[in-house]
C-alpha atoms as a PDB file:
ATOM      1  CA  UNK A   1      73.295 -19.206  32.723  1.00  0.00           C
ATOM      2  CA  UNK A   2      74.789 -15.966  33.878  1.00  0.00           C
ATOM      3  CA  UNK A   3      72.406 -13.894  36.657  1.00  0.00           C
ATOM      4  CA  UNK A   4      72.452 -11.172  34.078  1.00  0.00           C
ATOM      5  CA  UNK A   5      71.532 -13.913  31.157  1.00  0.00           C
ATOM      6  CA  UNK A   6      68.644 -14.770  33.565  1.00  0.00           C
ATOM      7  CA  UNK A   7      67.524 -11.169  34.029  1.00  0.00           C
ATOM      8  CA  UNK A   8      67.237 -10.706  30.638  1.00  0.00           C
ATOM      9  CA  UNK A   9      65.626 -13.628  29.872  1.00  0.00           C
ATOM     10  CA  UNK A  10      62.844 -13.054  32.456  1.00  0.00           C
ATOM     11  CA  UNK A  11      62.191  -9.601  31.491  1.00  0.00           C
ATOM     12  CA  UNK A  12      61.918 -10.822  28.047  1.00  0.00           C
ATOM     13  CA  UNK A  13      59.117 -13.575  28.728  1.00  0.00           C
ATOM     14  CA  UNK A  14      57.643 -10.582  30.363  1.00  0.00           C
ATOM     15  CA  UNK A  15      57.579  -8.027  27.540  1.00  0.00           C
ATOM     16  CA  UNK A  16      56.099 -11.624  25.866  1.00  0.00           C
ATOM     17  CA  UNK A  17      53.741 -11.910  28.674  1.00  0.00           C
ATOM     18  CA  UNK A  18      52.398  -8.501  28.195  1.00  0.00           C
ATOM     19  CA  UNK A  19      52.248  -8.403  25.060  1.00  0.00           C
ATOM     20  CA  UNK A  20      49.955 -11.667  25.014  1.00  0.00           C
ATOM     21  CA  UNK A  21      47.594 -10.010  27.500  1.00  0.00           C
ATOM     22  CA  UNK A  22      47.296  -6.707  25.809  1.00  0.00           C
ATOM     23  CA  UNK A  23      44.987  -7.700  23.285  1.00  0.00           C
ATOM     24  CA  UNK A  24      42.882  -9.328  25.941  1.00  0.00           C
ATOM     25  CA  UNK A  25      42.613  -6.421  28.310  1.00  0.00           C
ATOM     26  CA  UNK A  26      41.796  -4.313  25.494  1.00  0.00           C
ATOM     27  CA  UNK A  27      39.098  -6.319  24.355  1.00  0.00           C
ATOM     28  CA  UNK A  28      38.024  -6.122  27.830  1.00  0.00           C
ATOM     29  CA  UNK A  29      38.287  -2.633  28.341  1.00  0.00           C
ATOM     30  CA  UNK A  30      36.478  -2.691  25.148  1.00  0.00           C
ATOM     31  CA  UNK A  31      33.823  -4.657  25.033  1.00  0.00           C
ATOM     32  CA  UNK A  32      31.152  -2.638  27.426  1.00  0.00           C
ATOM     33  CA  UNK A  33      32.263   0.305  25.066  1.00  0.00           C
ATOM     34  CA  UNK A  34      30.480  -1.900  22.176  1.00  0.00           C
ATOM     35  CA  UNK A  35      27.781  -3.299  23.750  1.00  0.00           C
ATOM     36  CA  UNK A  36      27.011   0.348  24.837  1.00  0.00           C
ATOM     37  CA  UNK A  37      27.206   1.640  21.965  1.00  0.00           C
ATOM     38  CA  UNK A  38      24.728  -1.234  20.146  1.00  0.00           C
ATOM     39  CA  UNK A  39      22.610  -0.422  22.765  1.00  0.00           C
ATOM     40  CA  UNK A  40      22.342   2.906  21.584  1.00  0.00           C
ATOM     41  CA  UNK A  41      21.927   2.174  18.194  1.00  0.00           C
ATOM     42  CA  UNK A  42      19.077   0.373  18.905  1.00  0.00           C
ATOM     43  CA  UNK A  43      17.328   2.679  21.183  1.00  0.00           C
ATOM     44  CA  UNK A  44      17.570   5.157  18.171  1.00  0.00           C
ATOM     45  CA  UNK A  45      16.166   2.587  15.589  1.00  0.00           C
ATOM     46  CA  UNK A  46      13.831   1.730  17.551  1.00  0.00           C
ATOM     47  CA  UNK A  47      12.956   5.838  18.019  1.00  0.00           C
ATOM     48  CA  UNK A  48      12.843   5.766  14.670  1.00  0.00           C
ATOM     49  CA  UNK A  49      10.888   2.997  13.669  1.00  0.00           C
ATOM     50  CA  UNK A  50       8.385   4.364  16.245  1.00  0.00           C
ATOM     51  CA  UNK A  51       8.360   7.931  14.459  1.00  0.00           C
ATOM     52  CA  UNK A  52       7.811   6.627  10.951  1.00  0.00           C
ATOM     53  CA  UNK A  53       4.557   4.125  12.430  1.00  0.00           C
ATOM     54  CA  UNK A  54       3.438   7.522  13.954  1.00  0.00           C
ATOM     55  CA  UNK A  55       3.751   9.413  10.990  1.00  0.00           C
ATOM     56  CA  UNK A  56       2.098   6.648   8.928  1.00  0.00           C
ATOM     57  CA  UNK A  57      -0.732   6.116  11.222  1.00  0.00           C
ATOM     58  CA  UNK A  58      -1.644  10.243  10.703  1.00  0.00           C
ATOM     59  CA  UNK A  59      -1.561   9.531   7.229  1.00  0.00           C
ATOM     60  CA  UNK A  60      -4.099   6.814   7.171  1.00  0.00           C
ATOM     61  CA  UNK A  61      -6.489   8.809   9.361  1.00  0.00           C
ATOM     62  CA  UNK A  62      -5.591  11.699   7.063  1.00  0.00           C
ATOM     63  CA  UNK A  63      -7.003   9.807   3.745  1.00  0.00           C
ATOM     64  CA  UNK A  64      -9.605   8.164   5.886  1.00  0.00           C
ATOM     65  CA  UNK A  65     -11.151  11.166   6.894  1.00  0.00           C
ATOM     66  CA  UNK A  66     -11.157  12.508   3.270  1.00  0.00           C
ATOM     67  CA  UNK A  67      -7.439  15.104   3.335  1.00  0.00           C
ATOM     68  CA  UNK A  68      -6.078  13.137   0.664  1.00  0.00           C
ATOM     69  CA  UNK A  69      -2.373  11.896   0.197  1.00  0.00           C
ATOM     70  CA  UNK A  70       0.731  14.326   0.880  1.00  0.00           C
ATOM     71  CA  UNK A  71       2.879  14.739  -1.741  1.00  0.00           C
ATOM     72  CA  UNK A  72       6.049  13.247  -1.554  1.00  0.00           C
ATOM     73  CA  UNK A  73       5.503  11.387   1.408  1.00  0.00           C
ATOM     74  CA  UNK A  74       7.426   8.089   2.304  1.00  0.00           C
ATOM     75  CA  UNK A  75       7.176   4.456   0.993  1.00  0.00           C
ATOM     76  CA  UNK A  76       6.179   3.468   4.320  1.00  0.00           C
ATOM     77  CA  UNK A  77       3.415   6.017   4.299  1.00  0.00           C
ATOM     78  CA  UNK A  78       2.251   5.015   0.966  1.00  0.00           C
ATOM     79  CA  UNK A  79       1.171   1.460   1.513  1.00  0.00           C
ATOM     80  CA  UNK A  80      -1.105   3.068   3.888  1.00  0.00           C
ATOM     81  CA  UNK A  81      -3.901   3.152   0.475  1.00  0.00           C
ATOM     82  CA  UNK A  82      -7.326   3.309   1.449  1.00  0.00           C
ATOM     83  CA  UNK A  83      -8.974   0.387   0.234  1.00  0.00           C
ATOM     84  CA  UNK A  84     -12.536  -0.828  -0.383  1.00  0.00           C
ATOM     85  CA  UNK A  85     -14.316  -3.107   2.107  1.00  0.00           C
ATOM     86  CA  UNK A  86     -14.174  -6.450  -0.212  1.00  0.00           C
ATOM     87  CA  UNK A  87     -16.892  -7.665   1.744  1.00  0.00           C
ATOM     88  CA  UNK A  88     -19.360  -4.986   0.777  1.00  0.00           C
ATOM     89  CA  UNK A  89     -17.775  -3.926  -2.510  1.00  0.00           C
ATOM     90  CA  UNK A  90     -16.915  -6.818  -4.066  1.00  0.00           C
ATOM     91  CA  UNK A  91     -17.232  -4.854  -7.448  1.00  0.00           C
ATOM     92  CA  UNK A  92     -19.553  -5.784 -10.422  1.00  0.00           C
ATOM     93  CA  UNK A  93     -19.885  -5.849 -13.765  1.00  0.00           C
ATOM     94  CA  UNK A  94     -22.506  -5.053 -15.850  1.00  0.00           C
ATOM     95  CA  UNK A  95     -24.980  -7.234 -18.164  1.00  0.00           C
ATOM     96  CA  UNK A  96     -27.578  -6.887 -20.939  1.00  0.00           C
ATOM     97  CA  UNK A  97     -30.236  -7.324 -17.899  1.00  0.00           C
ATOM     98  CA  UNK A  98     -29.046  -4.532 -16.133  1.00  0.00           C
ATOM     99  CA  UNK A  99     -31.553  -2.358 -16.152  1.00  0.00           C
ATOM    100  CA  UNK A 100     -29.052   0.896 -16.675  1.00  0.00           C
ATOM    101  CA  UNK A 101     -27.437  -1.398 -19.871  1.00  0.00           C
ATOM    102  CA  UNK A 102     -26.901   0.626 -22.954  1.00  0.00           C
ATOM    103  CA  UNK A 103     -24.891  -1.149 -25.343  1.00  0.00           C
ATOM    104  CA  UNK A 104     -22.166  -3.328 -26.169  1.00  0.00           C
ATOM    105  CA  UNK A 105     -18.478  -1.613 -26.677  1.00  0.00           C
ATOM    106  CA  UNK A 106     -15.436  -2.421 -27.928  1.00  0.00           C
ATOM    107  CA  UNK A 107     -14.244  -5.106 -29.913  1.00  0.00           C
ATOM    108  CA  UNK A 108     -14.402  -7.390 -26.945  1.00  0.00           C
ATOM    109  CA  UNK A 109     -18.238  -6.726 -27.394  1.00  0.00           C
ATOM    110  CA  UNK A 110     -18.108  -5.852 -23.996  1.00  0.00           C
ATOM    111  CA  UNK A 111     -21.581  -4.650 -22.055  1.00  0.00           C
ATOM    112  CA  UNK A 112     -21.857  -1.038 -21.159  1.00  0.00           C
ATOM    113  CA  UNK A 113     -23.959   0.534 -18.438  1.00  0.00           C
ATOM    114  CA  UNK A 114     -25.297   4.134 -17.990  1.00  0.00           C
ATOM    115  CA  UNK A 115     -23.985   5.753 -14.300  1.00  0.00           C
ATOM    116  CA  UNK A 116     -27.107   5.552 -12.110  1.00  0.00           C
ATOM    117  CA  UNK A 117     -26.244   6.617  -8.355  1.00  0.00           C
ATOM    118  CA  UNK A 118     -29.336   7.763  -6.782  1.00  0.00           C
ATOM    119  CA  UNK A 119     -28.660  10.052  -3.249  1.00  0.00           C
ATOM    120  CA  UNK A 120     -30.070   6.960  -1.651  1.00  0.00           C
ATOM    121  CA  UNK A 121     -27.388   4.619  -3.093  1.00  0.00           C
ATOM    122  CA  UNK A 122     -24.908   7.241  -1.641  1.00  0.00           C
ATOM    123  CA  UNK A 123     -26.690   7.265   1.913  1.00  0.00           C
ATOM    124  CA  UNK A 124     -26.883   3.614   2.381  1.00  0.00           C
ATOM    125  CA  UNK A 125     -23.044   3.040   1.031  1.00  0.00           C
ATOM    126  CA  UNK A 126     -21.831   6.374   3.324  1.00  0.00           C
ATOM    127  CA  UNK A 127     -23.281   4.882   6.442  1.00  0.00           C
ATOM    128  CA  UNK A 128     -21.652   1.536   6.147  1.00  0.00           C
ATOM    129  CA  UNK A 129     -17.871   3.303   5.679  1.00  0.00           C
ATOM    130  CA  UNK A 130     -19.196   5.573   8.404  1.00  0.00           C
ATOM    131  CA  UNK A 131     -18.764   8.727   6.133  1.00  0.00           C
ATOM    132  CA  UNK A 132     -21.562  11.749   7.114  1.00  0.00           C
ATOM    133  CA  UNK A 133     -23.095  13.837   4.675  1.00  0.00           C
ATOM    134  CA  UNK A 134     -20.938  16.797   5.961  1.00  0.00           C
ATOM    135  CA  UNK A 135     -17.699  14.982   4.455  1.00  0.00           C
ATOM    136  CA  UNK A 136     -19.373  13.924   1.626  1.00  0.00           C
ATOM    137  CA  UNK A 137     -17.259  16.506  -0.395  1.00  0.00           C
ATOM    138  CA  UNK A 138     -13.871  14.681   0.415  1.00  0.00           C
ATOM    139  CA  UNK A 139     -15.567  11.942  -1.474  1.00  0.00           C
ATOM    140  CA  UNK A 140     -15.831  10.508  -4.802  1.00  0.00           C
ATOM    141  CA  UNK A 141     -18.708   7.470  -5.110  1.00  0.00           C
ATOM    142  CA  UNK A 142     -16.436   5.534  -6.833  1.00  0.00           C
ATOM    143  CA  UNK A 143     -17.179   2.710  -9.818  1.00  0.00           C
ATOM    144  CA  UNK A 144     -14.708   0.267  -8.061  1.00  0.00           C
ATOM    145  CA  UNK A 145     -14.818  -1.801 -11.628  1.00  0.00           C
ATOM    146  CA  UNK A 146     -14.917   1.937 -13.723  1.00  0.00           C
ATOM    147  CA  UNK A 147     -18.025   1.856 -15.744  1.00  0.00           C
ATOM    148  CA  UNK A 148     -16.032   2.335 -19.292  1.00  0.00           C
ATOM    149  CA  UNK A 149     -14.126  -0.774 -18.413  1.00  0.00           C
ATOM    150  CA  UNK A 150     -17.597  -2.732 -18.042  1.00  0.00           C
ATOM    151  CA  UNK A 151     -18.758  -1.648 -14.777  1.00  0.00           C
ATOM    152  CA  UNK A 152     -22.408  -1.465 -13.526  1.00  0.00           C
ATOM    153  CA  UNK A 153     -24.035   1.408 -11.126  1.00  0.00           C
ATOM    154  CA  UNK A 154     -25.125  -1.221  -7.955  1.00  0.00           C
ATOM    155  CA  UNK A 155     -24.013  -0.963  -4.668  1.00  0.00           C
ATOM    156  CA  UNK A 156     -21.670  -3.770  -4.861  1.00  0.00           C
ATOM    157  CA  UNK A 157     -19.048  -2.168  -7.257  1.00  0.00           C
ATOM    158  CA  UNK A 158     -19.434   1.728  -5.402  1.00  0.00           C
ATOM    159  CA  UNK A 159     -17.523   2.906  -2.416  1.00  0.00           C
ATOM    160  CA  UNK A 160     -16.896   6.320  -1.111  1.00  0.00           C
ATOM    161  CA  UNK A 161     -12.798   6.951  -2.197  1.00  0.00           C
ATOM    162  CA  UNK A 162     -10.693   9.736  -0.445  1.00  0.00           C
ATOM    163  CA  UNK A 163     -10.131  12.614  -2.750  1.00  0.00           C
ATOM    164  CA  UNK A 164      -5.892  12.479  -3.621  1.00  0.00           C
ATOM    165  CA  UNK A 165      -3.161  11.790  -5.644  1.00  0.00           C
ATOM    166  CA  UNK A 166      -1.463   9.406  -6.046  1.00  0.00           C
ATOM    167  CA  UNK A 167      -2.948   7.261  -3.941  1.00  0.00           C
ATOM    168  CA  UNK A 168      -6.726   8.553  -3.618  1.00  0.00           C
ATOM    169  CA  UNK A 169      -9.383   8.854  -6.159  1.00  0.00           C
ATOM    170  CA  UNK A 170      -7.423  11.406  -8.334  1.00  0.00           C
ATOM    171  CA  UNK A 171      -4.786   8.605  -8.578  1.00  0.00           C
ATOM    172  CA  UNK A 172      -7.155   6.109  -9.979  1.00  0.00           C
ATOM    173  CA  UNK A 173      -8.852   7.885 -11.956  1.00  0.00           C
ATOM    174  CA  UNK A 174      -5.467   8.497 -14.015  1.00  0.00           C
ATOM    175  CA  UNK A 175      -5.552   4.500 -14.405  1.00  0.00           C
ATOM    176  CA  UNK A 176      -8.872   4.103 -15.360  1.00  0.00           C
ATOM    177  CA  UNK A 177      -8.705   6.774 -18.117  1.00  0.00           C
ATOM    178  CA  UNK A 178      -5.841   4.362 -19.495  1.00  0.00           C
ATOM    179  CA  UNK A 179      -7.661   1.707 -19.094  1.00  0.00           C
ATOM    180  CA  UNK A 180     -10.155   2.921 -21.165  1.00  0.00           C
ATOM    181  CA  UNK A 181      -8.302   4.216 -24.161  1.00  0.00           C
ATOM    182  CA  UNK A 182      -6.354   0.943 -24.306  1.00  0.00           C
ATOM    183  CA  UNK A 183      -9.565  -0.741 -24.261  1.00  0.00           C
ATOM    184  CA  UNK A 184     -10.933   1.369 -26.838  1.00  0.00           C
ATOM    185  CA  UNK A 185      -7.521   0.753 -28.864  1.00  0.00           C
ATOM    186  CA  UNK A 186      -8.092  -2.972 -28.736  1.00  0.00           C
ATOM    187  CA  UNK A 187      -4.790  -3.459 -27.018  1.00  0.00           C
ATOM    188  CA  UNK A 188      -6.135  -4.780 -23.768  1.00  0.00           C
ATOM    189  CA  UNK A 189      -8.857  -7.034 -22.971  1.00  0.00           C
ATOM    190  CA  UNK A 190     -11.508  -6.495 -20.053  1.00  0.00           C
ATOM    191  CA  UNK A 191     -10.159  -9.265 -17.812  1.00  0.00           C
ATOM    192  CA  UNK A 192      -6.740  -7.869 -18.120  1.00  0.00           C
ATOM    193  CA  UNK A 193      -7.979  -4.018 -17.287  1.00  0.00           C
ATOM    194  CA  UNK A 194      -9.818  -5.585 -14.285  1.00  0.00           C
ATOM    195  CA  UNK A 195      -6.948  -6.948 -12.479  1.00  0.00           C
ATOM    196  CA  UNK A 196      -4.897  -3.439 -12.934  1.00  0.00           C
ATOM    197  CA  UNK A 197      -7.763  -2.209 -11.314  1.00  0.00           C
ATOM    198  CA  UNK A 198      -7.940  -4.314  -8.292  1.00  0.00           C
ATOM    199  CA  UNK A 199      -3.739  -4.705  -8.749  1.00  0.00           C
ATOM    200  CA  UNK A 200      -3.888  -0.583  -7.911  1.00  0.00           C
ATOM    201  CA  UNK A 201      -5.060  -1.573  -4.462  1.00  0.00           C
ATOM    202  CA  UNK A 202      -3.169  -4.685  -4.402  1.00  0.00           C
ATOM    203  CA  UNK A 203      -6.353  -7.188  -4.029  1.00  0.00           C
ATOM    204  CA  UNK A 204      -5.030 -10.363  -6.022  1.00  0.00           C
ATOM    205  CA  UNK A 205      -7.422 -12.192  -5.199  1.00  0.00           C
ATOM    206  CA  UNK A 206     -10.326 -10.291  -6.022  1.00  0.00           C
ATOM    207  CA  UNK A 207      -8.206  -9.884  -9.277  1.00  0.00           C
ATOM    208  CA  UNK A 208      -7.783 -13.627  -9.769  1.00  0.00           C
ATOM    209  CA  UNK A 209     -11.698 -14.104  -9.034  1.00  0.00           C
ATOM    210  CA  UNK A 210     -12.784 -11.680 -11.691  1.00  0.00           C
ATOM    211  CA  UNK A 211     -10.723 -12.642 -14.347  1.00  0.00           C
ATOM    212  CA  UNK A 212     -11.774 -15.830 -13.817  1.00  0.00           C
ATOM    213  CA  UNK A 213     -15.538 -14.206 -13.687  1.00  0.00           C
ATOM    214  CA  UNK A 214     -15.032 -12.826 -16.687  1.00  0.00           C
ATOM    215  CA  UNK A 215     -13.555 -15.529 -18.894  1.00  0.00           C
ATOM    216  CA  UNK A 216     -16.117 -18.075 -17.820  1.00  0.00           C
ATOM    217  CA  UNK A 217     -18.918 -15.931 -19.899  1.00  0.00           C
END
């Protein structure tokens, strides 16, 4: 091998050389670039994540208080639905020994109570959701079972609902006047329009319990 043979040779495992290494001291250079980056993307996820919490948190305290839903306001926000306290409004339905029972409806033959919510009912059931008189008109003393879907008037099936729509008493109200005219067309049954009811605030098993309430008659 010639010295100029040799030359060449070495500078050519050297172009090799560097061109092996390249990709490696890229990567290198590279690689806090990345992992700075992530880092950042996180941080502003996270930010993120934290504003939409925030945002969902005023939204509960908004309905709790009585404001009502926003229109238009995010998925996140909306499974923020004010919901009855299970333990103390289990719901009810009524029965011919109900003292407010009227008459049997439907074809279901299903018993029908009058509304009876004395000032006193409303006092007792404010004070346990911690809802003064002064905020009473933010309110509706709701039939958690609806009265024209078999209902009764005691203080286990009434709870005082945040005004709004969709997602406050305006809201349900829509599904209970459904309810009713499918009842009333025969198309529905009671056990079935009691689980949409409890389905609107997503309480299987309260759903499950009063079907199974309801079909044991």
């Amino acid at each position: 091998m010639t010295p100029k043979t040799a030359r060449s040779s070495m500078n050519w495992l050297a172009l090799g050389a560097a061109l092996l290494l390249a990709p490696a001291a890229r990567a290198q250079t590279a690689a806090p670039d990345l992992s700075s980056a992530l880092g950042d993307l996180s941080e502003q996820n996270a930010a993120g994540l934290s504003v939409q919490k925030a945002i969902a948190a005023r939204q509960a305290e908004a309905l709790a208080d009585g404001i009502g839903a926003t229109p238009n306001v995010p998925v996140m926000i909306l499974a923020a639905r004010v919901t009855p306290d299970y333990a103390y409004t289990p719901g009810h339905l009524c029965s011919p020994s109900d003292p407010n029972f009227k008459e049997y409806r439907y074809a279901e033959h299903i018993p029908y109570c009058n509304r009876n919510v004395t000032s006193q009912m409303k006092t007792t059931i404010a004070a346990h959701y911690g809802v003064p008189q002064s905020d009473w008109s933010g309110y509706e003393f709701d039939h958690l079972i609806p009265l024209a879907v078999g209902g009764d008037s005691s203080i286990d099936n009434i709870w005082p609902q945040p005004h709004g729509d969709p997602d406050g008493s305006n809201g349900k109200d829509k599904l209970e006047d459904l309810l009713y005219r499918e009842m009333a067309a025969g198309t529905i049954t009671q056990a079935a329009a009691v689980q949409q009811i409890y389905g609107w605030f997503t309480a299987s098993s309260m759903a499950e319990k009063a079907a199974t309430e309801i079909s044991a008659r």
